[in-house]
PDB file of N, CA and C in Angstrom:
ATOM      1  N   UNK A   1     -23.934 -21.407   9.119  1.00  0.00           N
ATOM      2  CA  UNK A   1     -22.531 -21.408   8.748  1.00  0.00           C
ATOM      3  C   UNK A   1     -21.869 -22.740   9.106  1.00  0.00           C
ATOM      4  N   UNK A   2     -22.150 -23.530  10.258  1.00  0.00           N
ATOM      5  CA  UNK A   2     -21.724 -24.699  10.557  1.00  0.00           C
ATOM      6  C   UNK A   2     -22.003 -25.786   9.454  1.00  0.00           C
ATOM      7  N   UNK A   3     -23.398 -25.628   8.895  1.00  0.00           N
ATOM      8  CA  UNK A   3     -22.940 -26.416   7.527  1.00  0.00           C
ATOM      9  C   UNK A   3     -22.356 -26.707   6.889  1.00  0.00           C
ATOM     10  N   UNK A   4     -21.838 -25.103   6.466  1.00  0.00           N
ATOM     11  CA  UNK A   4     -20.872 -25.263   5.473  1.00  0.00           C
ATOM     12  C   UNK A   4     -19.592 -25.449   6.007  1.00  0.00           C
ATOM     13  N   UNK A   5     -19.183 -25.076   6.961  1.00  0.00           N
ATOM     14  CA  UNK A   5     -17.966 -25.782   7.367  1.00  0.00           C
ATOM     15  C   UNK A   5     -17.932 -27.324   7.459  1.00  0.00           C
ATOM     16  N   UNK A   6     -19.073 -28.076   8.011  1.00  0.00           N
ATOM     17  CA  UNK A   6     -18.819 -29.474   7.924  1.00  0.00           C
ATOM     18  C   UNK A   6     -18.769 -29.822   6.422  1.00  0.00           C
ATOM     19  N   UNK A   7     -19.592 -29.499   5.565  1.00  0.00           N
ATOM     20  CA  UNK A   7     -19.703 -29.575   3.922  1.00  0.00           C
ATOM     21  C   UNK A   7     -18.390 -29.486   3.554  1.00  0.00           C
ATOM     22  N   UNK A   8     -17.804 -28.153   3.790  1.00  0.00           N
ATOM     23  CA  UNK A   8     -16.280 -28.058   3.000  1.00  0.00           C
ATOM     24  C   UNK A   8     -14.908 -29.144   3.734  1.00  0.00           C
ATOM     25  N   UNK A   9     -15.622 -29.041   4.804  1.00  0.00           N
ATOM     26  CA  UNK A   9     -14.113 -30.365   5.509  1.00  0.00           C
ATOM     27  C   UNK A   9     -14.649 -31.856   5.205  1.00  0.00           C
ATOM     28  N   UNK A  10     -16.147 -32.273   4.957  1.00  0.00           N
ATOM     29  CA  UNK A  10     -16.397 -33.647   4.197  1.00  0.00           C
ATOM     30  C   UNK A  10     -15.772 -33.635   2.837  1.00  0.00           C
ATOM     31  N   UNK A  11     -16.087 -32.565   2.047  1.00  0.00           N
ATOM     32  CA  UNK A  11     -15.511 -32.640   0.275  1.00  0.00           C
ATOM     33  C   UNK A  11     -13.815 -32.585   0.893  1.00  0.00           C
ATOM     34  N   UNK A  12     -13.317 -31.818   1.561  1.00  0.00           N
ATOM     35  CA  UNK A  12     -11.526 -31.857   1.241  1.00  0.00           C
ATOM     36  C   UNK A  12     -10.922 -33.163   2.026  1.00  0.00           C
ATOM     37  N   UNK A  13     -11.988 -34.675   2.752  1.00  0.00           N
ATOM     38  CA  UNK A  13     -11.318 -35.625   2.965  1.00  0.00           C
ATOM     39  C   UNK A  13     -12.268 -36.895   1.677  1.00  0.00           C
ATOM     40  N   UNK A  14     -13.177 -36.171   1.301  1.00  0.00           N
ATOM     41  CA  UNK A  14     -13.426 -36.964   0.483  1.00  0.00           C
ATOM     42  C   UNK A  14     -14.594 -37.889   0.258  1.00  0.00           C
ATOM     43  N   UNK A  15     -15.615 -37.684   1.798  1.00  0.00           N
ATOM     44  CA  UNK A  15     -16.383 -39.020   2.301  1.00  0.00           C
ATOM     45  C   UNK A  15     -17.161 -37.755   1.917  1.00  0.00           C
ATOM     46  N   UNK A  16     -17.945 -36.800   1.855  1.00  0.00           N
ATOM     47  CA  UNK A  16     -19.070 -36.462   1.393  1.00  0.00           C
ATOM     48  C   UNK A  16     -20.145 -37.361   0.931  1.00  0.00           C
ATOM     49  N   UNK A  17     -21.455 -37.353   0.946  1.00  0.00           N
ATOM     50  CA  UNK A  17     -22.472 -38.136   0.982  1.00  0.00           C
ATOM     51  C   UNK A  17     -23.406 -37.304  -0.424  1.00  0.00           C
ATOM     52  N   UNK A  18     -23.429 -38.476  -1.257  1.00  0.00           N
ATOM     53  CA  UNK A  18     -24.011 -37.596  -2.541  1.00  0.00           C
ATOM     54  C   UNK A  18     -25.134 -36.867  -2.296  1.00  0.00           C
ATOM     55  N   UNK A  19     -25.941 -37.195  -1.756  1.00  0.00           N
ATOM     56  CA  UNK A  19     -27.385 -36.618  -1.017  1.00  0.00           C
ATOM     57  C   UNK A  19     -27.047 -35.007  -0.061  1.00  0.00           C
ATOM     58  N   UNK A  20     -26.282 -34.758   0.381  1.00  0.00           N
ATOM     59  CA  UNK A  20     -25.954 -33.883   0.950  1.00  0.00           C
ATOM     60  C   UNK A  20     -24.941 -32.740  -0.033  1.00  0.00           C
ATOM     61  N   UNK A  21     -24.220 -33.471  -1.427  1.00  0.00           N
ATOM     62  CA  UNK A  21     -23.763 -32.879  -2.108  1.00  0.00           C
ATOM     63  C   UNK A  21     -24.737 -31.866  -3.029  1.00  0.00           C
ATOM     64  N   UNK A  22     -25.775 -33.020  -3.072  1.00  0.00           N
ATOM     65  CA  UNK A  22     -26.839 -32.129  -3.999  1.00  0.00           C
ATOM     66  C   UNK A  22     -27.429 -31.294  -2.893  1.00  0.00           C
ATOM     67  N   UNK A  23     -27.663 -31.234  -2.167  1.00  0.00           N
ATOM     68  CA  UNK A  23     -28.475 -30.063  -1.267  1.00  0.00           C
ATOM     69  C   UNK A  23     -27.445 -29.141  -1.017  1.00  0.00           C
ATOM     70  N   UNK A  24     -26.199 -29.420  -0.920  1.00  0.00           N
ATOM     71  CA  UNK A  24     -25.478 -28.039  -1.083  1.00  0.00           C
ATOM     72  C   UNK A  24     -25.943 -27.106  -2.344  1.00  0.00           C
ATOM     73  N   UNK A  25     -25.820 -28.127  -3.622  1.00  0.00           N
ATOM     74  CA  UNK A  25     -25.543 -27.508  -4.815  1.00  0.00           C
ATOM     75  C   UNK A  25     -26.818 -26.541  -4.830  1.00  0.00           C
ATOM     76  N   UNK A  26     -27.990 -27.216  -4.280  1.00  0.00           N
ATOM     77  CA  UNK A  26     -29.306 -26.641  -4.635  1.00  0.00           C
ATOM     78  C   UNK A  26     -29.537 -25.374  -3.445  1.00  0.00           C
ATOM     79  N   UNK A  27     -28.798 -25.854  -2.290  1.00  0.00           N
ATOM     80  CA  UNK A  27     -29.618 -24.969  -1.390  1.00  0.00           C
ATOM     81  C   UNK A  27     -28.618 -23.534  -0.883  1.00  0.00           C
ATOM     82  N   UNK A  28     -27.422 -24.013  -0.826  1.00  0.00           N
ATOM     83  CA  UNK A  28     -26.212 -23.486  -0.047  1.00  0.00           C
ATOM     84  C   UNK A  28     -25.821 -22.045  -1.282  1.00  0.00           C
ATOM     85  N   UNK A  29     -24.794 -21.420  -1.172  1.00  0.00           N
ATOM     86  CA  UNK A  29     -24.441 -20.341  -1.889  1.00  0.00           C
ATOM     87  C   UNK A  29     -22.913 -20.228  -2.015  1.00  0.00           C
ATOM     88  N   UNK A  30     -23.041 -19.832  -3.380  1.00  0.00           N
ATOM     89  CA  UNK A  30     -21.446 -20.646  -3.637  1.00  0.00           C
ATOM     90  C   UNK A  30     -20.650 -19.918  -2.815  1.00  0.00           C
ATOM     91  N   UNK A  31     -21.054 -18.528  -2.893  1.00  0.00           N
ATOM     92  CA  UNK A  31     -19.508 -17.890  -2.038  1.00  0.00           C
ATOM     93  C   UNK A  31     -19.371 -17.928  -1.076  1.00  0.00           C
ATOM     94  N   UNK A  32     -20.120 -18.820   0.028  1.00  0.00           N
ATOM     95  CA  UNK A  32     -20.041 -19.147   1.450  1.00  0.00           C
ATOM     96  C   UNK A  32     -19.326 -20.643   1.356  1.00  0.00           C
ATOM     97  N   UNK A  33     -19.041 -21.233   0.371  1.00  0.00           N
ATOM     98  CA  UNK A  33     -18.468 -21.738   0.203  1.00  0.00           C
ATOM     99  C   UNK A  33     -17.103 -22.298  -0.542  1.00  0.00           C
ATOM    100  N   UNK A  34     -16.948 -21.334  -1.173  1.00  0.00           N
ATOM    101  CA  UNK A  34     -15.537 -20.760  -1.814  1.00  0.00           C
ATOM    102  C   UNK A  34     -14.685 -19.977  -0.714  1.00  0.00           C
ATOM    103  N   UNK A  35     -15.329 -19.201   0.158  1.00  0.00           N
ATOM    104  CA  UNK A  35     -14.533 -18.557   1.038  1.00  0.00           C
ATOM    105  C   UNK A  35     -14.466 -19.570   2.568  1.00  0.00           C
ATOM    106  N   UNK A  36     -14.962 -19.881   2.338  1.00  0.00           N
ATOM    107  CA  UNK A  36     -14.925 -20.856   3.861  1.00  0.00           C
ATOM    108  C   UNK A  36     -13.902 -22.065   2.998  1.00  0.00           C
ATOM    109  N   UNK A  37     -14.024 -22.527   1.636  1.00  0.00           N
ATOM    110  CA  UNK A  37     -12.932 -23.611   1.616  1.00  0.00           C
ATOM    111  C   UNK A  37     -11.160 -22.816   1.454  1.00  0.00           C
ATOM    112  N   UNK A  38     -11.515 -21.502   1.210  1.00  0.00           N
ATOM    113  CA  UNK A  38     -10.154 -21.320   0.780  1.00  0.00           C
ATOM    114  C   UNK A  38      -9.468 -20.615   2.328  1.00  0.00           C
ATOM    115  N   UNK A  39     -10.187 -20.710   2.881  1.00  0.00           N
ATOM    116  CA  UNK A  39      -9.607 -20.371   4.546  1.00  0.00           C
ATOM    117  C   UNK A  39      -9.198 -21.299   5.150  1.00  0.00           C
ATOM    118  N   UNK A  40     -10.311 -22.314   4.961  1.00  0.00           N
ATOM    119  CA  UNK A  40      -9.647 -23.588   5.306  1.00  0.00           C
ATOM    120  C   UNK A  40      -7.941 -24.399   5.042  1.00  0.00           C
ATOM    121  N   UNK A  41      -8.235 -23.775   3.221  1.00  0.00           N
ATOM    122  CA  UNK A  41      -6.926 -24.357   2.649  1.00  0.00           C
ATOM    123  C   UNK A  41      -5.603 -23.735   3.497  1.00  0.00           C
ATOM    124  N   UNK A  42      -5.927 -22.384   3.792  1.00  0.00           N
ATOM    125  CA  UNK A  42      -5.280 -21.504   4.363  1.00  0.00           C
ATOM    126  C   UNK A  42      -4.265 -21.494   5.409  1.00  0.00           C
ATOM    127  N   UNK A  43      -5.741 -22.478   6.421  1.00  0.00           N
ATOM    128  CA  UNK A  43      -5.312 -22.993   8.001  1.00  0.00           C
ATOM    129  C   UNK A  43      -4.399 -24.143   6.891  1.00  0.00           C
ATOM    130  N   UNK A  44      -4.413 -24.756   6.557  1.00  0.00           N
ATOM    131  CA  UNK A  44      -4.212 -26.255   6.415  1.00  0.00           C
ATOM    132  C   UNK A  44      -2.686 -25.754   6.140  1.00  0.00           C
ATOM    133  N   UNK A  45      -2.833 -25.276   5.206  1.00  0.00           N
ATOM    134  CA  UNK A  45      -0.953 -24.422   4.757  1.00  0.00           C
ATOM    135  C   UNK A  45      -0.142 -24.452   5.503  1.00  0.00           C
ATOM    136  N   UNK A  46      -1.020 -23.551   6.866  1.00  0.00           N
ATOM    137  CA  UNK A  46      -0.276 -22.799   7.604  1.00  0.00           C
ATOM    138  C   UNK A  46       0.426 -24.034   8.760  1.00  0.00           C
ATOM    139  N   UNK A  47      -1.175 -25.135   8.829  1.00  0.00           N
ATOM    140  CA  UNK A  47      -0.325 -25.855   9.957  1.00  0.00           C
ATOM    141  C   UNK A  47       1.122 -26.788   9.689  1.00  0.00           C
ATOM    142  N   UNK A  48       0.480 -27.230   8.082  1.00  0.00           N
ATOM    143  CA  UNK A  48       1.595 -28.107   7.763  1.00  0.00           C
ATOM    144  C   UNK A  48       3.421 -27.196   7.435  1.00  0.00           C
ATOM    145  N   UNK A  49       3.148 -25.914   6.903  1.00  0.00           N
ATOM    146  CA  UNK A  49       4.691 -25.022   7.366  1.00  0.00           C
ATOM    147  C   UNK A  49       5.081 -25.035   8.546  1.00  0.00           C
ATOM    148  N   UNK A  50       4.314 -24.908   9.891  1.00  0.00           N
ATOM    149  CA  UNK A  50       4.528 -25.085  11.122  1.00  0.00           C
ATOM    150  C   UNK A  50       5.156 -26.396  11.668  1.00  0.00           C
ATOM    151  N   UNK A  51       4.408 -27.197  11.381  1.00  0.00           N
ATOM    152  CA  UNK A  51       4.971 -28.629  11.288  1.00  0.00           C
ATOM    153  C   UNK A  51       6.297 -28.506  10.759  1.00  0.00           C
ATOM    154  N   UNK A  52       6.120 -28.342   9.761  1.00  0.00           N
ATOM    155  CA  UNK A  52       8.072 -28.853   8.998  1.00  0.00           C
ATOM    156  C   UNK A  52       8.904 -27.646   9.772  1.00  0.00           C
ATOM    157  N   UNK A  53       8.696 -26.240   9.991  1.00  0.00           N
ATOM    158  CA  UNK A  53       9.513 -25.771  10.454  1.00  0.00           C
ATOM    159  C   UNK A  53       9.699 -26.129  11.956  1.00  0.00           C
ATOM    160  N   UNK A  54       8.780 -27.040  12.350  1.00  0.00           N
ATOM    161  CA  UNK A  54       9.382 -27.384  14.077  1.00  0.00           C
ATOM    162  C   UNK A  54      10.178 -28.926  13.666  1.00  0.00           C
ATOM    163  N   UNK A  55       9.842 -29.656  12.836  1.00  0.00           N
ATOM    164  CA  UNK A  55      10.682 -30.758  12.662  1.00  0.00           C
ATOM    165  C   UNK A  55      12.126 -30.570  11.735  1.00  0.00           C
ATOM    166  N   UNK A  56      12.212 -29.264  10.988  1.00  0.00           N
ATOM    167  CA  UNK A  56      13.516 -28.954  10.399  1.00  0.00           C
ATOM    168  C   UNK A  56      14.308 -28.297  11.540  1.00  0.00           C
ATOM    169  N   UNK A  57      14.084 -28.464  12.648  1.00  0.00           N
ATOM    170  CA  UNK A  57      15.207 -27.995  13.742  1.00  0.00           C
ATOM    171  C   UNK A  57      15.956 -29.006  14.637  1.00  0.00           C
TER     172      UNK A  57
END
C-alpha cells in the first residue's frame, strides 16, 4: 500500500518517473489507486478550507 501512496503523491506534484509510471500501469490495480488518490484529494480539500477558515478570522 505504501507504493501506492508514494505513486499517487509523485503524479499529484508532478515529478513521477516514467519508469515507475509504467510499472504502476502494468503492475499496480487501478482501484487502489483511484481510491487512495481521491482520499488524498480529500485530505488536501480539507486542509486548504482549514487554512482559509483560520486566516479569514
Amino acid at each position: 500500500m505504501w507504493t501506492v501512496i508514494k505513486s499517487v503523491l509523485a503524479a499529484f506534484f508532478g515529478v513521477q518517473k516514467e519508469q515507475q509510471r509504467r510499472e504502476d500501469f502494468e503492475q499496480g490495480r487501478p482501484g487502489a489507486f483511484i481510491v487512495t488518490g481521491l482520499v488524498m484529494a480529500a485530505f488536501l480539500v480539507g486542509i486548504l478550507a482549514f487554512v482559509a477558515i483560520l486566516v479569514s478570522r
